[in-house]
PDB file of N, CA and C in Angstrom:
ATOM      1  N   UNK A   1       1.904  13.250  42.333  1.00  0.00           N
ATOM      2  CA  UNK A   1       2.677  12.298  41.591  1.00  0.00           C
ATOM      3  C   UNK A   1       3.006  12.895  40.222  1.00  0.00           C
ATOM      4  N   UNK A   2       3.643  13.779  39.874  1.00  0.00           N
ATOM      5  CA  UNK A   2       4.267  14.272  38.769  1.00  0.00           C
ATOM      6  C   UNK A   2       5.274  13.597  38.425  1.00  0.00           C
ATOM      7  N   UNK A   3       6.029  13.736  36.945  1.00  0.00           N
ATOM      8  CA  UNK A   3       6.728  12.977  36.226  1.00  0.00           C
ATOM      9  C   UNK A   3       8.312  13.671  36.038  1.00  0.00           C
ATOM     10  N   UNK A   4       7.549  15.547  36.375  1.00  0.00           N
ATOM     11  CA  UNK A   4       8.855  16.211  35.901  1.00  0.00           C
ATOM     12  C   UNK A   4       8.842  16.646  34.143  1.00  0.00           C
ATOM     13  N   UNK A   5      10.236  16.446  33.595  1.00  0.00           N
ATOM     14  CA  UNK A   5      10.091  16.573  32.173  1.00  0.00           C
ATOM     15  C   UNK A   5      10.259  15.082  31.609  1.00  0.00           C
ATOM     16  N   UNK A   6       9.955  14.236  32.461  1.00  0.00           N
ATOM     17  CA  UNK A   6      10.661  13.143  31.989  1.00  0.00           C
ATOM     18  C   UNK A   6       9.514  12.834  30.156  1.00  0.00           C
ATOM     19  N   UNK A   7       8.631  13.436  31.067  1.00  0.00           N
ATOM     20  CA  UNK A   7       7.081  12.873  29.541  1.00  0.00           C
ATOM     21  C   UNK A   7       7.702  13.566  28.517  1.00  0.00           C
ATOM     22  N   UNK A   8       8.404  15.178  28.933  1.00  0.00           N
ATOM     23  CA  UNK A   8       8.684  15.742  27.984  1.00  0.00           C
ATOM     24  C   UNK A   8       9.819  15.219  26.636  1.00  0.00           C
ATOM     25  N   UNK A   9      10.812  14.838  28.121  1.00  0.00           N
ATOM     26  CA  UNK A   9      11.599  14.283  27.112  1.00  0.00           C
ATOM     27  C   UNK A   9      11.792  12.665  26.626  1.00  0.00           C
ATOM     28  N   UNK A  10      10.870  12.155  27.028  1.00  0.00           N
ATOM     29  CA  UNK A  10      10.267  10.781  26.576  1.00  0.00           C
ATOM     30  C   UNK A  10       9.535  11.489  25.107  1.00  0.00           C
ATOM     31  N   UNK A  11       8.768  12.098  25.009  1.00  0.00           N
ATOM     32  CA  UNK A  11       8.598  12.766  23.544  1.00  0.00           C
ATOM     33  C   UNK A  11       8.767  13.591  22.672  1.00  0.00           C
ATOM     34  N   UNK A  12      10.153  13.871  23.117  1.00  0.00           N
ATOM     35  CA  UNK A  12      11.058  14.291  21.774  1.00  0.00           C
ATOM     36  C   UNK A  12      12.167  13.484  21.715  1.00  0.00           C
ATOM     37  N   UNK A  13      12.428  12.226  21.890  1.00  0.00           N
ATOM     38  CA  UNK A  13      13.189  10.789  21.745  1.00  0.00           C
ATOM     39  C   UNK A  13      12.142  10.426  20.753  1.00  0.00           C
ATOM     40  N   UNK A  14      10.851   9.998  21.304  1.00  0.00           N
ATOM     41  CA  UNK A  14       9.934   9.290  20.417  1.00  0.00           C
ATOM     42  C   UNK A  14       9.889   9.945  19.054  1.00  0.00           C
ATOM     43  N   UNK A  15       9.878  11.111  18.785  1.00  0.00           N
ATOM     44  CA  UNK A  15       9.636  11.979  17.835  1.00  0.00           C
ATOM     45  C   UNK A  15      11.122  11.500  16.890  1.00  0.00           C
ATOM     46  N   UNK A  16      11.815  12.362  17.674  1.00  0.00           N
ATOM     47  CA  UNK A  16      13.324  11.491  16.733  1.00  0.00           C
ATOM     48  C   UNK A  16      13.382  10.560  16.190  1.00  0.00           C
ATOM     49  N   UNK A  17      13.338   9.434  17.215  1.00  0.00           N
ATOM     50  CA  UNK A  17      12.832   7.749  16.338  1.00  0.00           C
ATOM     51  C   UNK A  17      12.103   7.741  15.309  1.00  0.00           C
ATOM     52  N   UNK A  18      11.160   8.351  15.456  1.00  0.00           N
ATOM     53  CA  UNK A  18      10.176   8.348  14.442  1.00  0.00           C
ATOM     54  C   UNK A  18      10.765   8.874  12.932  1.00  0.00           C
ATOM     55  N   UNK A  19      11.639  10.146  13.322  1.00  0.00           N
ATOM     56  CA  UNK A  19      11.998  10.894  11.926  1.00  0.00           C
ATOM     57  C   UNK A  19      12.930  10.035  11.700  1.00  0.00           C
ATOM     58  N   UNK A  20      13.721   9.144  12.307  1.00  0.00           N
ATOM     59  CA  UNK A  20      14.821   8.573  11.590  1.00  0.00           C
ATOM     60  C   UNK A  20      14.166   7.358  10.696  1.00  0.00           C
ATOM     61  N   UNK A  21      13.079   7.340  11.424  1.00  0.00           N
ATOM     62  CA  UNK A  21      12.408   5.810  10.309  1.00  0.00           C
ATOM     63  C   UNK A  21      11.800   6.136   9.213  1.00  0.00           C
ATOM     64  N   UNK A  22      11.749   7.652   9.278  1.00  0.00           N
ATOM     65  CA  UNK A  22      10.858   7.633   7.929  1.00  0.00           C
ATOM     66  C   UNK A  22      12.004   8.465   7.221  1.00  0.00           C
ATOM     67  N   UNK A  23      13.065   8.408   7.997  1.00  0.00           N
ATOM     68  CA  UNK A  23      14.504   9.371   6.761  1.00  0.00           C
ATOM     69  C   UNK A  23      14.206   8.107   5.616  1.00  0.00           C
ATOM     70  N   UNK A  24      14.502   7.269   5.990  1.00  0.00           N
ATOM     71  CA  UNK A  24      15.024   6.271   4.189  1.00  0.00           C
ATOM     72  C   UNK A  24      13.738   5.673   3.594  1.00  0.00           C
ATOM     73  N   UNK A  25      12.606   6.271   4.094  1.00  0.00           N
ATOM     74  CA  UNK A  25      11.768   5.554   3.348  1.00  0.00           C
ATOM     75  C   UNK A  25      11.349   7.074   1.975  1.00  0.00           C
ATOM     76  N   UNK A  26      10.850   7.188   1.036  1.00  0.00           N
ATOM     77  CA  UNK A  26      10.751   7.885   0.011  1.00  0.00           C
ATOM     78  C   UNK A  26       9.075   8.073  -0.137  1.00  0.00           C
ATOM     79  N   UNK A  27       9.070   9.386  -0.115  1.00  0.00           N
ATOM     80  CA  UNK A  27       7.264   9.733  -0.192  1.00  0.00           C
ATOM     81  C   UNK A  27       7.055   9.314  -1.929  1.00  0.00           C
ATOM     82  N   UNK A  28       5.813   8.983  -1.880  1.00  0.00           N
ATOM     83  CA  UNK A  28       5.566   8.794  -3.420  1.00  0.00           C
ATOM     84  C   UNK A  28       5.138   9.750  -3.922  1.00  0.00           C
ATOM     85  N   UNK A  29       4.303  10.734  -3.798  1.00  0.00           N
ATOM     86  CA  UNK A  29       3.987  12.100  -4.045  1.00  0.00           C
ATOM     87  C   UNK A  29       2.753  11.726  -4.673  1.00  0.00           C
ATOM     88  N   UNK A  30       2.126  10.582  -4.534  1.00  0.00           N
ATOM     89  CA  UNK A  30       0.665  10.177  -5.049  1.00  0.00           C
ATOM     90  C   UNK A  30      -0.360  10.405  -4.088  1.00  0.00           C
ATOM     91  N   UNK A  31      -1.162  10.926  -4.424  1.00  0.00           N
ATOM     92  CA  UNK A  31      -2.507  11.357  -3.100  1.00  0.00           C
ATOM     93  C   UNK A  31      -3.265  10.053  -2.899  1.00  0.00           C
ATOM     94  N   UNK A  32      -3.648   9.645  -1.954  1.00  0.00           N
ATOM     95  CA  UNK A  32      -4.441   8.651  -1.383  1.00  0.00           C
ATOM     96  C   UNK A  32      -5.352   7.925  -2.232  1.00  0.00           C
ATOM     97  N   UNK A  33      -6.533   9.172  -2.876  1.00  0.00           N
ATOM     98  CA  UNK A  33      -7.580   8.455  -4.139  1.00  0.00           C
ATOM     99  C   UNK A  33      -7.094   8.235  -5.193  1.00  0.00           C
ATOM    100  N   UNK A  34      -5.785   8.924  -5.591  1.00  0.00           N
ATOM    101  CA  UNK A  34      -5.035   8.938  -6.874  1.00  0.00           C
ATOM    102  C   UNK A  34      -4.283   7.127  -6.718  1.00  0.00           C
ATOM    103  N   UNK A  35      -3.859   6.919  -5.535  1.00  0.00           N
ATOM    104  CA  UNK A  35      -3.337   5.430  -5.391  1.00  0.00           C
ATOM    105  C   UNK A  35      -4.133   4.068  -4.888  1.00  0.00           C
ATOM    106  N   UNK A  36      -5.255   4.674  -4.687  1.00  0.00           N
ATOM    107  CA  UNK A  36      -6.883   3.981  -4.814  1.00  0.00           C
ATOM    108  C   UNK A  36      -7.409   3.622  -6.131  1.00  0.00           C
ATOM    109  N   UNK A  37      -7.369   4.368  -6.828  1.00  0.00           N
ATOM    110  CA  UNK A  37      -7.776   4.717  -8.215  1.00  0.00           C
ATOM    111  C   UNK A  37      -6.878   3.933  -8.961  1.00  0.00           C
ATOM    112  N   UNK A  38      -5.368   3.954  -8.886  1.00  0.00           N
ATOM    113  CA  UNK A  38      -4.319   3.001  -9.453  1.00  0.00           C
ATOM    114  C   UNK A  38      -4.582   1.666  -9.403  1.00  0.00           C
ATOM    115  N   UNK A  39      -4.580   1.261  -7.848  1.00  0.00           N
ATOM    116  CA  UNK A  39      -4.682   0.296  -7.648  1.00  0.00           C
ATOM    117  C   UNK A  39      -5.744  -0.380  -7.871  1.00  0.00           C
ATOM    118  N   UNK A  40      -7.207   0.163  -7.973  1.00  0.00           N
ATOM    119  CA  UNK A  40      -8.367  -0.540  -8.290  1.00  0.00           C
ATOM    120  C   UNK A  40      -8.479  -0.963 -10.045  1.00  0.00           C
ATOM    121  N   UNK A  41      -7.543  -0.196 -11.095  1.00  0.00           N
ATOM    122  CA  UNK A  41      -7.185  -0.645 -12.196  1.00  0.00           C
ATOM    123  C   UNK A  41      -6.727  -1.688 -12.282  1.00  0.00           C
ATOM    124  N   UNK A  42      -5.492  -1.794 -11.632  1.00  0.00           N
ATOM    125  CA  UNK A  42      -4.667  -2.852 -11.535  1.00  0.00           C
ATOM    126  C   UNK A  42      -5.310  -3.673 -11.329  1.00  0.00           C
ATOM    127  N   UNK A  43      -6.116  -3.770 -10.384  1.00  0.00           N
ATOM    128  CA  UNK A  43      -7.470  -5.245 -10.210  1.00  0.00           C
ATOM    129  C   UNK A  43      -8.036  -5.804 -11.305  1.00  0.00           C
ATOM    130  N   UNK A  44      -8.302  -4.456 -11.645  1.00  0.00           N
ATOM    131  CA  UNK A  44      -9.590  -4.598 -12.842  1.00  0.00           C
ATOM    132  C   UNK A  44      -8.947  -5.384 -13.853  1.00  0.00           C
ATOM    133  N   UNK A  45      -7.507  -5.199 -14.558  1.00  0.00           N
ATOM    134  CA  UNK A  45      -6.975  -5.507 -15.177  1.00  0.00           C
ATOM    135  C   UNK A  45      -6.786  -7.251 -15.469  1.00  0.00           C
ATOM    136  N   UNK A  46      -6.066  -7.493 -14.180  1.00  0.00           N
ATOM    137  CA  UNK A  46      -5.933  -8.844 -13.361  1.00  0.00           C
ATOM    138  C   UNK A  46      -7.443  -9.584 -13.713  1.00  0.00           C
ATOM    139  N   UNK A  47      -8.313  -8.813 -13.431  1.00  0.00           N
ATOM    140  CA  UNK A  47      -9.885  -9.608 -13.675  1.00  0.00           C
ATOM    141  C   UNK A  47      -9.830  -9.919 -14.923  1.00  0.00           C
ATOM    142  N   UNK A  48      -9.675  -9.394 -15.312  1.00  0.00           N
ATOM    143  CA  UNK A  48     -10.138  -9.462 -16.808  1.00  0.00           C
ATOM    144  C   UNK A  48      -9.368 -10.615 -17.637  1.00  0.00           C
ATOM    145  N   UNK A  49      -7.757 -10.324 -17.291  1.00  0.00           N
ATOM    146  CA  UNK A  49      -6.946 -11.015 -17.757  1.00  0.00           C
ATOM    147  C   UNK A  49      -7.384 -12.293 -17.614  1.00  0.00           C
ATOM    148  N   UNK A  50      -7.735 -13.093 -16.648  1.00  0.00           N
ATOM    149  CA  UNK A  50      -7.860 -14.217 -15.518  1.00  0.00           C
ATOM    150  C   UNK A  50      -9.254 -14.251 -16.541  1.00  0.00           C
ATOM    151  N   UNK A  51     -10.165 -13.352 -16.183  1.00  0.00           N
ATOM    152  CA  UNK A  51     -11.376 -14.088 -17.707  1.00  0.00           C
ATOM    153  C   UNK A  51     -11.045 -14.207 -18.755  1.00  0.00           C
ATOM    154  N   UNK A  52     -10.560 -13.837 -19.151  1.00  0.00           N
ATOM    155  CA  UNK A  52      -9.858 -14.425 -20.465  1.00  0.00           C
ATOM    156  C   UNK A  52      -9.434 -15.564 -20.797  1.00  0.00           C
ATOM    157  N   UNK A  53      -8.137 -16.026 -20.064  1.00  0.00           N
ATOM    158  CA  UNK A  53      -7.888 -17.004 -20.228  1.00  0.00           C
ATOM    159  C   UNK A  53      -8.714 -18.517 -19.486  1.00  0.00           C
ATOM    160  N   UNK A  54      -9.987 -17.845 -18.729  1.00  0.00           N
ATOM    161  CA  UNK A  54     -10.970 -18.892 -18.630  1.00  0.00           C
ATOM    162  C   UNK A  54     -11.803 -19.340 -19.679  1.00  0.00           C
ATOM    163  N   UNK A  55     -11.651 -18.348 -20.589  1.00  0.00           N
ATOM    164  CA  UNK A  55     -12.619 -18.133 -21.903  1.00  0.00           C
ATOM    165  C   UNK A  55     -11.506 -18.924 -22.727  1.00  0.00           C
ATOM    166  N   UNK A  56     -10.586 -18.730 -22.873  1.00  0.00           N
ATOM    167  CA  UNK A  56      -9.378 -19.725 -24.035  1.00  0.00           C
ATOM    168  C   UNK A  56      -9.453 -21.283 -23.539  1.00  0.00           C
ATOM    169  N   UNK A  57      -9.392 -21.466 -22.048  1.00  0.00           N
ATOM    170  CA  UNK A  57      -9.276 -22.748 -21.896  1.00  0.00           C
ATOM    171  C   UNK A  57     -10.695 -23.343 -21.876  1.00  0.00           C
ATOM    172  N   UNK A  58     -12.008 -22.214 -21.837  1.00  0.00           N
ATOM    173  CA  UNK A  58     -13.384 -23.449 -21.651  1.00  0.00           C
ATOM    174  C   UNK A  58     -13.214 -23.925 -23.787  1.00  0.00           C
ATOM    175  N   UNK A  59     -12.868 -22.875 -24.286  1.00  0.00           N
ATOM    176  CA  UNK A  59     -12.784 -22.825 -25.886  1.00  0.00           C
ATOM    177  C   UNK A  59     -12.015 -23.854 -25.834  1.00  0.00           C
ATOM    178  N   UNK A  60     -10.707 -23.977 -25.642  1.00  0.00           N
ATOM    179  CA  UNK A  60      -9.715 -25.290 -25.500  1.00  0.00           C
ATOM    180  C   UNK A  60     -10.560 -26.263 -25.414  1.00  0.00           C
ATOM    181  N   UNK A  61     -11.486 -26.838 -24.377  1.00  0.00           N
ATOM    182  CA  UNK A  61     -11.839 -27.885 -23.752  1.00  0.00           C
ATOM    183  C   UNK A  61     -12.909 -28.499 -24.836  1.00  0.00           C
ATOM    184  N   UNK A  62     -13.499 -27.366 -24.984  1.00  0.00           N
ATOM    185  CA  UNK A  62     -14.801 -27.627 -26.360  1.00  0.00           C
ATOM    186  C   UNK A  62     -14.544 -27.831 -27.643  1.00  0.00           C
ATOM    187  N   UNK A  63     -13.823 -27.390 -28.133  1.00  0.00           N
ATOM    188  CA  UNK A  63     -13.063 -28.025 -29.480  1.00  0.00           C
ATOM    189  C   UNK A  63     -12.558 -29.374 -29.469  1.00  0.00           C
ATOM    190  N   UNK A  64     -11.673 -29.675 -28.408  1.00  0.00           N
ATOM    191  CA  UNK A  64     -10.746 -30.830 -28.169  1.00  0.00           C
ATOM    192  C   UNK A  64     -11.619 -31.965 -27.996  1.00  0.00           C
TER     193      UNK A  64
END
């Protein structure tokens, strides 16, 4: 029960498809831990921010 080339050329279609989907998308040129590392700032940031303004509004609440 052989296939022939059909597998063959069932995967260099697939392959094609593939390159055409990633033609319009744009590499970022950022390495994996380098956009790990970004992004876990960005958290950090967000945290902080978000305590903060828990800290202005418990201050709000206690004055008022």
């Amino acid at each position: 029960m052989t296939r022939g080339n059909q597998r063959d050329t069932d995967r260099a279609k697939a392959q094609k498809k593939a390159a055409a989907a990633n033609k319009g998308k744009k590499e970022s040129g950022v390495s994996l831990t380098a956009r790990r590392e970004r992004d876990a700032q960005i958290i950090r940031d967000k945290q902080a921010k978000k305590e903060a303004e828990k800290e202005a509004a418990a201050k709000a609440g206690q004055t008022s």
